[in-house]
C-alpha atoms as a PDB file:
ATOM      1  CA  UNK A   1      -9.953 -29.151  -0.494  1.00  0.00           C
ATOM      2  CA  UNK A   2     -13.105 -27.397   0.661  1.00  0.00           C
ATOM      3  CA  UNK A   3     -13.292 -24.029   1.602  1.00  0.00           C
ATOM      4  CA  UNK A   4     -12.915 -23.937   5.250  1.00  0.00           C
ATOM      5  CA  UNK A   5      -9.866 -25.633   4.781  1.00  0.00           C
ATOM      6  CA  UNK A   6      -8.490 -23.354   1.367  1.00  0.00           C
ATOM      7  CA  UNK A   7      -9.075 -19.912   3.587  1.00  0.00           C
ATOM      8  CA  UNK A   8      -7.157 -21.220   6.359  1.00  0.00           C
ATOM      9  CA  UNK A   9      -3.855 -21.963   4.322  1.00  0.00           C
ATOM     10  CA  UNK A  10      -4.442 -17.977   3.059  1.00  0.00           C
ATOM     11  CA  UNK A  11      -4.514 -16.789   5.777  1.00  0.00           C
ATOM     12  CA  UNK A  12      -1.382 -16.919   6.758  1.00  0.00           C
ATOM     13  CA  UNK A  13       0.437 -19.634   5.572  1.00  0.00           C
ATOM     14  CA  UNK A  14       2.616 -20.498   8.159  1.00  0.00           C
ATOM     15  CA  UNK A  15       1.791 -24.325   8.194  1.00  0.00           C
ATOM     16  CA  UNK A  16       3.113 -24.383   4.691  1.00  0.00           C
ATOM     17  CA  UNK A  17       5.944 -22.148   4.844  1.00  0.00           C
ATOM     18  CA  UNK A  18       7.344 -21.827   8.532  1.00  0.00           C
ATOM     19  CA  UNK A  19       7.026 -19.062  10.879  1.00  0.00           C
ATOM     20  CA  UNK A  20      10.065 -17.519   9.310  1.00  0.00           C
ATOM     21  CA  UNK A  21       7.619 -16.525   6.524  1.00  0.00           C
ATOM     22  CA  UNK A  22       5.173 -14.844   8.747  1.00  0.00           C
ATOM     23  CA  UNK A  23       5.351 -11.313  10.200  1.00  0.00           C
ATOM     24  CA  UNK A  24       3.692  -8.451  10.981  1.00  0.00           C
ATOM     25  CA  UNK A  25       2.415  -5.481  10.098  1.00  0.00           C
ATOM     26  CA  UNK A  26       4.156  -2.216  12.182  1.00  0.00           C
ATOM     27  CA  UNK A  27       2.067  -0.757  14.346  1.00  0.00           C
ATOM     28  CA  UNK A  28      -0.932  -2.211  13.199  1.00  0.00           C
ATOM     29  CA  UNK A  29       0.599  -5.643  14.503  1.00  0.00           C
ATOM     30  CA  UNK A  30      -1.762  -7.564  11.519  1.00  0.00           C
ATOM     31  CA  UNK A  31      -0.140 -11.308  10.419  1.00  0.00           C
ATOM     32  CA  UNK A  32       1.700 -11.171   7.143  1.00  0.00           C
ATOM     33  CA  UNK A  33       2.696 -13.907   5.009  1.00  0.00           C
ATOM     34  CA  UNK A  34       6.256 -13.302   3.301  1.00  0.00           C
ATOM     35  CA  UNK A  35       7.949 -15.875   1.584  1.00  0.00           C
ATOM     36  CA  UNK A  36       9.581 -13.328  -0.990  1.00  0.00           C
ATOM     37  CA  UNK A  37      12.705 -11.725  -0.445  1.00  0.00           C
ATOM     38  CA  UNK A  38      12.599  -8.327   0.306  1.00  0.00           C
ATOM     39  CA  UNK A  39      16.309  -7.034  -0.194  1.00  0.00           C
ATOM     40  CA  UNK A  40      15.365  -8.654  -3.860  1.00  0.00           C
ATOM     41  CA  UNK A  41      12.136  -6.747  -4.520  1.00  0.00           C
ATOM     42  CA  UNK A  42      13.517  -3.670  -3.363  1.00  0.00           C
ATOM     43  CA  UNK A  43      16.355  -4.237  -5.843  1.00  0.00           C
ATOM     44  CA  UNK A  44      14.100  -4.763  -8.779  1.00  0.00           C
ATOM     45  CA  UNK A  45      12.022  -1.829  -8.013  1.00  0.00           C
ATOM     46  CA  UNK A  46      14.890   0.193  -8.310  1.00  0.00           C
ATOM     47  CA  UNK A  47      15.778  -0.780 -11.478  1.00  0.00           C
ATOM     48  CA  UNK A  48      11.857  -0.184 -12.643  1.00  0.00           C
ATOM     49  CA  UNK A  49      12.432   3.347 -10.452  1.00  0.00           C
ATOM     50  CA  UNK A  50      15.572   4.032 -13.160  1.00  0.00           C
ATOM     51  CA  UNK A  51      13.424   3.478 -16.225  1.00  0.00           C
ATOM     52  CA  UNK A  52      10.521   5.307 -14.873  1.00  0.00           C
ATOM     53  CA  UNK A  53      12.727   8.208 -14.551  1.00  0.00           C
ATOM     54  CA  UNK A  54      14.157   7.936 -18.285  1.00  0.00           C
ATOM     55  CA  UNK A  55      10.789   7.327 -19.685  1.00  0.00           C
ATOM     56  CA  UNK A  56       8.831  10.159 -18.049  1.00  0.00           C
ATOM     57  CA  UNK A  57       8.764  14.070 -18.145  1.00  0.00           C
ATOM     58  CA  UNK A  58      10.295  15.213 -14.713  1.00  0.00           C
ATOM     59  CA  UNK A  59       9.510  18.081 -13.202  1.00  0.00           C
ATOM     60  CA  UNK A  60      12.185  20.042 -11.062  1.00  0.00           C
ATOM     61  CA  UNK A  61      10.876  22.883  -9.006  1.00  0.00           C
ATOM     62  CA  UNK A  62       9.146  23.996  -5.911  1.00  0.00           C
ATOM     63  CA  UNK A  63       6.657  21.733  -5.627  1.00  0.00           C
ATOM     64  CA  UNK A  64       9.676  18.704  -5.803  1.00  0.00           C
ATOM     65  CA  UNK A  65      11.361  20.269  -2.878  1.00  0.00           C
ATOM     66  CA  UNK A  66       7.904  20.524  -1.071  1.00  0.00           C
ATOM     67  CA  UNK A  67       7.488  16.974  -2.062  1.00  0.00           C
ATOM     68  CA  UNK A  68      11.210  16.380  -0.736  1.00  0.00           C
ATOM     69  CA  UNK A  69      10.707  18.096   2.018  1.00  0.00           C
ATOM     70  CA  UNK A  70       7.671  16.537   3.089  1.00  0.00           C
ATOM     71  CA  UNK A  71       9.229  13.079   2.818  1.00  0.00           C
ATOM     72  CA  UNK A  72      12.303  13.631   4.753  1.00  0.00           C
ATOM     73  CA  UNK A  73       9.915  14.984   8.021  1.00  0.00           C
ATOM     74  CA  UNK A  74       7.982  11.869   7.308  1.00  0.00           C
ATOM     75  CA  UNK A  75      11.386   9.867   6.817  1.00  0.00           C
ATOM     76  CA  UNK A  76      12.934  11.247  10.011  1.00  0.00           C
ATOM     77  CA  UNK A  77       9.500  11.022  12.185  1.00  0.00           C
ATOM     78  CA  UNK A  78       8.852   7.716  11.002  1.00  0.00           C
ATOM     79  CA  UNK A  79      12.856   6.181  12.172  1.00  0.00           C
ATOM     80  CA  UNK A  80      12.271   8.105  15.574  1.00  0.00           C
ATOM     81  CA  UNK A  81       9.386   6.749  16.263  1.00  0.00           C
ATOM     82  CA  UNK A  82      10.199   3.330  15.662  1.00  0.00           C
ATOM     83  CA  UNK A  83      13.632   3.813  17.531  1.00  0.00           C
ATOM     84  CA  UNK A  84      11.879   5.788  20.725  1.00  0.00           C
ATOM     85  CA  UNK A  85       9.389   3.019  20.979  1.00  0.00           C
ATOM     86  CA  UNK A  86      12.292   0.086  20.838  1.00  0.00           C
ATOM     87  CA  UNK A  87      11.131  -1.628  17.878  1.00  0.00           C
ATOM     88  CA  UNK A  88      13.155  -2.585  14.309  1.00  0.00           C
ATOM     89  CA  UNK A  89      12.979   0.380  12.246  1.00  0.00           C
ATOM     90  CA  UNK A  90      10.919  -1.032   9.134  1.00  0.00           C
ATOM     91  CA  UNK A  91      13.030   1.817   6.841  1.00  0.00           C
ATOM     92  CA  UNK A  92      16.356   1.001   7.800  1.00  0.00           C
ATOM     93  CA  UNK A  93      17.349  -0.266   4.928  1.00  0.00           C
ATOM     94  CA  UNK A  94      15.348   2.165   2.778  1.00  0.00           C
ATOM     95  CA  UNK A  95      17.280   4.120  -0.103  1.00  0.00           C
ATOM     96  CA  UNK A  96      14.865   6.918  -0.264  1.00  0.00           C
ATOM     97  CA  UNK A  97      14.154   8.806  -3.583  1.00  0.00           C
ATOM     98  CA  UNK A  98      11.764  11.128  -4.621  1.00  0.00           C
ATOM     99  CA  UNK A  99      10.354  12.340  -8.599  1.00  0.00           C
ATOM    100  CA  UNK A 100       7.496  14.519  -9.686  1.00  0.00           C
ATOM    101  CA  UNK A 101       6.097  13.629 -12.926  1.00  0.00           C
ATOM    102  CA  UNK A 102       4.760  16.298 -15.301  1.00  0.00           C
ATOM    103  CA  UNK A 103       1.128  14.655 -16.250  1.00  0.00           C
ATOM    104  CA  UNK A 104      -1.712  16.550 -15.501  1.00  0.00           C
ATOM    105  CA  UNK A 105      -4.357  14.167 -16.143  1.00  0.00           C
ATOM    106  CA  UNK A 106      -3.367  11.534 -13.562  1.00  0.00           C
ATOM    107  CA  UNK A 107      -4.347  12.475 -10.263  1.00  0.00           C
ATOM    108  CA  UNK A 108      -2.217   9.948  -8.549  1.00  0.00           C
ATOM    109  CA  UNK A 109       0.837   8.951  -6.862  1.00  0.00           C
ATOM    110  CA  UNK A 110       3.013   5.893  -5.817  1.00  0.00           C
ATOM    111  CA  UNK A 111       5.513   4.691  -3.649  1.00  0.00           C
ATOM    112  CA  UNK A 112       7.584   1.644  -4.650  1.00  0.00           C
ATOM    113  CA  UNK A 113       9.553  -0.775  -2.288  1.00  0.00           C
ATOM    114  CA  UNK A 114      12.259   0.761  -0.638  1.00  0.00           C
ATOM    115  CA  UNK A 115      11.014   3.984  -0.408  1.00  0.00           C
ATOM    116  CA  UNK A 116      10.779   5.246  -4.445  1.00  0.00           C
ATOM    117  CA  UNK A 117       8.274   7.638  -4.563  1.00  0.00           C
ATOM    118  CA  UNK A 118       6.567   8.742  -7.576  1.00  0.00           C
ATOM    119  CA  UNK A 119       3.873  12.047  -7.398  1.00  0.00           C
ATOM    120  CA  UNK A 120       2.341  13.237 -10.806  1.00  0.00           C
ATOM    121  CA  UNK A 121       1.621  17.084 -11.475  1.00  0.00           C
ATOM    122  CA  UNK A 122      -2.335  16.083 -11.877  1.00  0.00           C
ATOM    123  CA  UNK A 123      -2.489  15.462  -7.739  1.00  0.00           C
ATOM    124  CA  UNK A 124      -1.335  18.690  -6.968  1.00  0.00           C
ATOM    125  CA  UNK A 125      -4.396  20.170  -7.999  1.00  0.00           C
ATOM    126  CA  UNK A 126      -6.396  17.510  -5.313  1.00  0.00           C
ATOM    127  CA  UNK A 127      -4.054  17.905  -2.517  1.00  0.00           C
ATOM    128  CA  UNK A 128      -3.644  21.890  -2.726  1.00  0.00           C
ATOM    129  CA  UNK A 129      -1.374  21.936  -0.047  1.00  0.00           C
ATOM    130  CA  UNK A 130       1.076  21.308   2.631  1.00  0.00           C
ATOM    131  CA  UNK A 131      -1.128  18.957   4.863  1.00  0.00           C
ATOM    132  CA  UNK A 132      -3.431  17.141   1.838  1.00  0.00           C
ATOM    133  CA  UNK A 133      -0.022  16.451   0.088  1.00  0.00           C
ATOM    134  CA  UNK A 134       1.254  15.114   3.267  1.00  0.00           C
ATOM    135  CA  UNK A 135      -1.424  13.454   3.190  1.00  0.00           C
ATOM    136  CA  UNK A 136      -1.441  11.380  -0.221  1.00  0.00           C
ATOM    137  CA  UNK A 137       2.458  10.606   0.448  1.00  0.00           C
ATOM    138  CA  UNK A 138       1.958   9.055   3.998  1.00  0.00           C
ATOM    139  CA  UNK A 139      -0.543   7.238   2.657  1.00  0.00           C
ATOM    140  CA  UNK A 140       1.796   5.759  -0.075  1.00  0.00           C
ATOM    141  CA  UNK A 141       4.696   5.625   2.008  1.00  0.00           C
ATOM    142  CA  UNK A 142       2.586   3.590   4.284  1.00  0.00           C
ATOM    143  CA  UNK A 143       2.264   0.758   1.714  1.00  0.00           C
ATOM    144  CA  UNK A 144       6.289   0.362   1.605  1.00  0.00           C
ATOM    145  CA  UNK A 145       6.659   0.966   5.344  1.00  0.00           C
ATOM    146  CA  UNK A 146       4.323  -2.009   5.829  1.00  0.00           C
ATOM    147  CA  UNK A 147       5.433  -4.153   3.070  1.00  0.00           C
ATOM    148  CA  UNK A 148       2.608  -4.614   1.173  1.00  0.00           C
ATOM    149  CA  UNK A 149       4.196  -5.352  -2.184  1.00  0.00           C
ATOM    150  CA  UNK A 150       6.235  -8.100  -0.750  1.00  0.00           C
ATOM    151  CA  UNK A 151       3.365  -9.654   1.023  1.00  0.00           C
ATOM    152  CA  UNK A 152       1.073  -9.126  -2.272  1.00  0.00           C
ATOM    153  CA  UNK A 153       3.722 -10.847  -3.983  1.00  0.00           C
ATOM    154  CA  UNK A 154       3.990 -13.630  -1.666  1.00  0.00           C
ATOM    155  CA  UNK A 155       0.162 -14.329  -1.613  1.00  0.00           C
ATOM    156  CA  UNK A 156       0.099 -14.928  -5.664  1.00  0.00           C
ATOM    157  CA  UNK A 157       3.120 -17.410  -5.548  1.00  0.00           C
ATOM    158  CA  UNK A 158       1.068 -19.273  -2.637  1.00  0.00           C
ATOM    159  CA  UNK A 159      -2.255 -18.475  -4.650  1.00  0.00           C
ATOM    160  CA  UNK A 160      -0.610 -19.754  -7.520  1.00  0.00           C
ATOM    161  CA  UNK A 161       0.945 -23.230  -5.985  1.00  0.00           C
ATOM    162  CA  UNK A 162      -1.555 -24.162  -4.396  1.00  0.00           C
ATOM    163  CA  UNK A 163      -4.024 -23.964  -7.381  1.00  0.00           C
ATOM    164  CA  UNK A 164      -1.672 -25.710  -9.262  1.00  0.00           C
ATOM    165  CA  UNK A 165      -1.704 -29.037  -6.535  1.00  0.00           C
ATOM    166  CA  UNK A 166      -5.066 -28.671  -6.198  1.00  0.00           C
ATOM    167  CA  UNK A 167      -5.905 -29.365 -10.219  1.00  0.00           C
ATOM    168  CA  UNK A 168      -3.394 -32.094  -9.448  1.00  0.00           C
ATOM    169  CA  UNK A 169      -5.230 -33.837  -6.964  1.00  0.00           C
ATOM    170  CA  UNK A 170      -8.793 -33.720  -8.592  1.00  0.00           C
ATOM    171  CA  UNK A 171      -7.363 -35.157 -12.487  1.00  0.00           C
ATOM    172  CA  UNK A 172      -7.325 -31.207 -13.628  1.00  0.00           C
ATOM    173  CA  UNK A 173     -11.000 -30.552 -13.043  1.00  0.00           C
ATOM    174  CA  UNK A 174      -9.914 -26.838 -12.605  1.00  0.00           C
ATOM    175  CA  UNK A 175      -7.789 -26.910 -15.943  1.00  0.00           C
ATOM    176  CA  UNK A 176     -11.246 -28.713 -17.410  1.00  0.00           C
ATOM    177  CA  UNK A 177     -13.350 -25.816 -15.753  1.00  0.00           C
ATOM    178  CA  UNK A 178     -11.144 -23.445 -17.560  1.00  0.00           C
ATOM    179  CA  UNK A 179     -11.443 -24.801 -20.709  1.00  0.00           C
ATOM    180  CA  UNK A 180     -15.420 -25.600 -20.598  1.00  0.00           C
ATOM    181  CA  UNK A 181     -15.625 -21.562 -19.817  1.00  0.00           C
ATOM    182  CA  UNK A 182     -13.268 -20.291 -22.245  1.00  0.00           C
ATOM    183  CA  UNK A 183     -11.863 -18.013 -19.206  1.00  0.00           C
ATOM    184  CA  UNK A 184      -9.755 -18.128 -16.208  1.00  0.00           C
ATOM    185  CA  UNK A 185     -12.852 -19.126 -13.951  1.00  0.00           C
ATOM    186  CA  UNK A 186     -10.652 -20.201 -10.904  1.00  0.00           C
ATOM    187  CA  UNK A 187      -8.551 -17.106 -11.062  1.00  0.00           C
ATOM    188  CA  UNK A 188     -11.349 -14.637 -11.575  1.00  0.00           C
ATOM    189  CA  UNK A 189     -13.045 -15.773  -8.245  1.00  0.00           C
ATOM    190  CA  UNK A 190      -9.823 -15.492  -6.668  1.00  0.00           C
ATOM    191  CA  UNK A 191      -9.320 -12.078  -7.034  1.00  0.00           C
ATOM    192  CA  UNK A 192     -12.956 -11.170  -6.460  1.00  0.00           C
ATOM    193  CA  UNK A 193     -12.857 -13.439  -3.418  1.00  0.00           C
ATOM    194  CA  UNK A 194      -9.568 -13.084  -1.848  1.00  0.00           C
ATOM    195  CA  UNK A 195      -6.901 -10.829  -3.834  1.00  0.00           C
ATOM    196  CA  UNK A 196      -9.581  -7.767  -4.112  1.00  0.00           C
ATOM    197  CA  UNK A 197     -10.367  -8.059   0.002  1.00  0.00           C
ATOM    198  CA  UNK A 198      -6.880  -8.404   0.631  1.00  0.00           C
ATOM    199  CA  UNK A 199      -6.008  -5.360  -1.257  1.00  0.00           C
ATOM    200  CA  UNK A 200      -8.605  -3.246   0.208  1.00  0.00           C
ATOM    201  CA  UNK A 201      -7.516  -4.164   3.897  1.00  0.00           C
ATOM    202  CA  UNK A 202      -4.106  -3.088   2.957  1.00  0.00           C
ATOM    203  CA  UNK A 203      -5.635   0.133   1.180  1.00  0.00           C
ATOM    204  CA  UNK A 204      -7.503   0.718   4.321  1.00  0.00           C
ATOM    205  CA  UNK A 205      -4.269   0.002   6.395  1.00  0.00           C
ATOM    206  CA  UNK A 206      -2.362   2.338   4.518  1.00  0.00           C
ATOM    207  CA  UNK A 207      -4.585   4.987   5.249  1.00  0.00           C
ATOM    208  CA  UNK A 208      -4.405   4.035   9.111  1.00  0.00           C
ATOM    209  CA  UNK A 209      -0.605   3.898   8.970  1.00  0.00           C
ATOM    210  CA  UNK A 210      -0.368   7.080   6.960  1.00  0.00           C
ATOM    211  CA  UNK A 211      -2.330   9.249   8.914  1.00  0.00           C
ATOM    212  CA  UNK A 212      -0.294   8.255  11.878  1.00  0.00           C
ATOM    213  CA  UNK A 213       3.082   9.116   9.986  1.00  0.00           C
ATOM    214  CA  UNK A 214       1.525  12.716   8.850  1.00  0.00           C
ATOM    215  CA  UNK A 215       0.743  13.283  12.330  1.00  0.00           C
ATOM    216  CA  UNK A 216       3.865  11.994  13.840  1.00  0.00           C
ATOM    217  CA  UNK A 217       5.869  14.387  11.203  1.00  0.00           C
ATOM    218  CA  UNK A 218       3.250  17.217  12.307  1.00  0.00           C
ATOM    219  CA  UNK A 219       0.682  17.886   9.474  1.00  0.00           C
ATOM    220  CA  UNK A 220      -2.805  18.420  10.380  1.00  0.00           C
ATOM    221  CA  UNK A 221      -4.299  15.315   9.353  1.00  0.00           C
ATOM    222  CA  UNK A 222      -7.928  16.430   9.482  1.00  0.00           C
ATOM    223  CA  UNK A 223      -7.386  17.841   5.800  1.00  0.00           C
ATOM    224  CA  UNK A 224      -6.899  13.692   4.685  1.00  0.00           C
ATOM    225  CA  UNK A 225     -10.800  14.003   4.588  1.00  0.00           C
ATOM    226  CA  UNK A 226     -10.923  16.713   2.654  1.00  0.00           C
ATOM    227  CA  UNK A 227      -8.251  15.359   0.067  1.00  0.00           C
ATOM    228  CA  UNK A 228     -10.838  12.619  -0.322  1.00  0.00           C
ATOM    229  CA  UNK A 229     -13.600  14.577  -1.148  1.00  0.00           C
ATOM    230  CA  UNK A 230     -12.237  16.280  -3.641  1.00  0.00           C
ATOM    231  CA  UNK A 231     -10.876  13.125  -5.180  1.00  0.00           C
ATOM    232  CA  UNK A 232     -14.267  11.690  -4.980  1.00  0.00           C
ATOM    233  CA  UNK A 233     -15.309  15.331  -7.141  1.00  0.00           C
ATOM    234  CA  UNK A 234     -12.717  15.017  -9.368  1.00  0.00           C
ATOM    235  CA  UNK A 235     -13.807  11.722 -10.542  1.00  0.00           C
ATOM    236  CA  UNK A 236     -17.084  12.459 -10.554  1.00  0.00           C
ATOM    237  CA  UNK A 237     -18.399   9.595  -8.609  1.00  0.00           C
ATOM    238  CA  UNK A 238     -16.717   7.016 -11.368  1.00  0.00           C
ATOM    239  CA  UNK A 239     -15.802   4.143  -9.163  1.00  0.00           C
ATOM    240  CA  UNK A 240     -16.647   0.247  -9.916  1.00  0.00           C
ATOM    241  CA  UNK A 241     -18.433  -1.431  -7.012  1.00  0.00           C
ATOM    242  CA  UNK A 242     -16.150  -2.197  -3.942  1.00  0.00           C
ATOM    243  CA  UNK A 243     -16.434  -6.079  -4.431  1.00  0.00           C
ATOM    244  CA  UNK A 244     -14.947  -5.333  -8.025  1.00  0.00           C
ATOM    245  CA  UNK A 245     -12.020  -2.772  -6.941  1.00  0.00           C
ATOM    246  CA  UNK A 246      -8.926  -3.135  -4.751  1.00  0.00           C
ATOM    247  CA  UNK A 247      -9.989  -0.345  -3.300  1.00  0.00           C
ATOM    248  CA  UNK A 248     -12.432   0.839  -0.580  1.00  0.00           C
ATOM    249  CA  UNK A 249     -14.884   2.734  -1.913  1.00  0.00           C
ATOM    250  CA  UNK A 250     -14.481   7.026  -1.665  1.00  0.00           C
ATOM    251  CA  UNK A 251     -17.614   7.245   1.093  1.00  0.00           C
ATOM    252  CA  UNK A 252     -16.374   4.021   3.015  1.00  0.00           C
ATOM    253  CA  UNK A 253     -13.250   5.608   3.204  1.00  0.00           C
ATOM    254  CA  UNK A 254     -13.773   9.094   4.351  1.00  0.00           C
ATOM    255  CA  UNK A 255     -15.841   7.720   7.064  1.00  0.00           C
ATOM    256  CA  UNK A 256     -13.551   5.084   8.630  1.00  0.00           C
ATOM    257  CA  UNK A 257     -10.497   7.988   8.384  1.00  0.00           C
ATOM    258  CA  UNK A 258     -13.023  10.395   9.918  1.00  0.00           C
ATOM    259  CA  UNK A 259     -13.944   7.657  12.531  1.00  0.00           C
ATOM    260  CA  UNK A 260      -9.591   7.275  13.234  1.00  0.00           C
ATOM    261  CA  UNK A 261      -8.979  11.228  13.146  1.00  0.00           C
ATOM    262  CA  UNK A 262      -9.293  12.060  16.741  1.00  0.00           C
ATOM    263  CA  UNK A 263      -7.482   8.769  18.111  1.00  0.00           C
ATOM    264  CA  UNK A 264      -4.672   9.192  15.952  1.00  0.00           C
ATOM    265  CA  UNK A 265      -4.481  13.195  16.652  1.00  0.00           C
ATOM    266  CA  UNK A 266      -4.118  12.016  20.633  1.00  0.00           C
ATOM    267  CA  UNK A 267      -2.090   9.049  20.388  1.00  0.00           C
ATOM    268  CA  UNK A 268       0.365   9.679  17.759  1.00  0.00           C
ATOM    269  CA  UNK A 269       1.225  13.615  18.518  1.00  0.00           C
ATOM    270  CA  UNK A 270       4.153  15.140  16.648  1.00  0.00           C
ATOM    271  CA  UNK A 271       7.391  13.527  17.717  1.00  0.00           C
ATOM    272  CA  UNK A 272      10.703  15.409  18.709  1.00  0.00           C
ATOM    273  CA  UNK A 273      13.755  14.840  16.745  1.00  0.00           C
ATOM    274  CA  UNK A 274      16.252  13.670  18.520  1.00  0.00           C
ATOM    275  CA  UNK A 275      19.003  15.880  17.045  1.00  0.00           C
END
């Protein structure tokens, strides 16, 4: 299988699969491949949701309720704009849920499938406020909004089939590969080639999609840049190369958001609730 031919079964994988595996991204309108179950991965990141909870510190005060009440303008804006624009509400069948840990070291925060959100105490102190921590959480609602851990998960199983036909059909030449290196040649490759790209156009869709949901829920999205900036400070400029990261790098991405700010401040104004 040469190359040509390898990238154009990623891509999409609806030769394979069907076209019921393939979707698309909201708004953004990019193919997806899904071949996982979603209802299913929402379920299990529940569970994960439940021990994260019992294992970690929790912190109950007002920065949760800002945190709360951040997400339920971004839940509300998010279902009206969908339903105003006559298209399937990608959070219908969200349970939403929202924890802030108490770890000041970790400037970071998550949101799981099915709209589990996770922020820890350290990102406070990078977001400082209303519109850069409306920021960070449209940004990680964003990923669950698009589906990004059900498509990420769907990639490896394909990934990982069709690797394992391939050393089929060539008499285990990659299995003999592996074993002349000592390493996981095939699978190193692969995520420099394909799973670290793929990651970082979902990163940088995330940050598309979430700057159009803090707008939408009315936050001043021009302070995303400055989030960025100081999360670039913070870490002092320690960063692996791009190639090497599933993410974009910190000056790649404050200029493409800077480049999106003043289409997205136009097209995608605050939206009325429809009481």
């Amino acid at each position: 299988m040469n190359r040509r031919n390898f990238l154009h079964i990623m891509g999409c994988g609806c030769m394979t699969f069907g076209l019921q595996s393939c979707g698309t991204a909201p708004i953004t309108e990019r193919k997806q491949l899904k071949i996982l179950s979603e209802s299913k991965l929402n379920a299990q990141a529940a569970k994960i949701y439940e021990k994260v909870k019992k294992k970690e510190k929790l912190i109950e005060d007002g920065n949760l309720m800002k945190i709360k009440e951040i997400g339920k303008k971004m839940e509300n804006s998010i279902s009206e704009y969908f339903n105003k624009s006559d298209l399937v509400d990608p959070t219908a069948n969200f349970d939403w849920e929202y924890i802030l840990i108490d770890n000041k070291k970790v400037k970071n925060a998550w949101c799981m499938p099915g709209g589990k959100i996770a922020v820890y105490s350290g990102m406070l102190n990078v977001t400082k406020n209303d519109n850069g921590l409306a920021a960070v959480m449209g940004h990680e609602i964003a990923h669950a909004v698009a589906k990004h851990s059900v498509e990420r998960a769907s990639r490896s199983v394909l990934l990982k089939t069709t690797f394992q036909l391939t050393d089929i059909l060539t008499g285990g030449k990659i299995s003999q590969v592996n074993r002349a290196t000592g390493m996981d040649t095939v699978g190193l490759l692969t995520q420099l080639g394909i799973m670290n790209p793929f990651s970082r156009k979902q990163e940088s869709e995330a940050d598309y999609l979430g700057l159009i949901f803090s707008s939408l829920s009315g936050y001043d999205i021009r302070e995303t840049v400055k989030v960025w900036e100081r999360m670039q400070k913070a870490n002092k400029g320690k960063e692996p190369p791009e190639f090497m990261s599933t993410h974009p790098s910190s000056s790649n991405r404050i200029k493409t958001i800077s480049d999106w700010m003043n289409e997205i401040i136009l097209d995608y104004p605050p939206i009325k609730l429809t009481s």
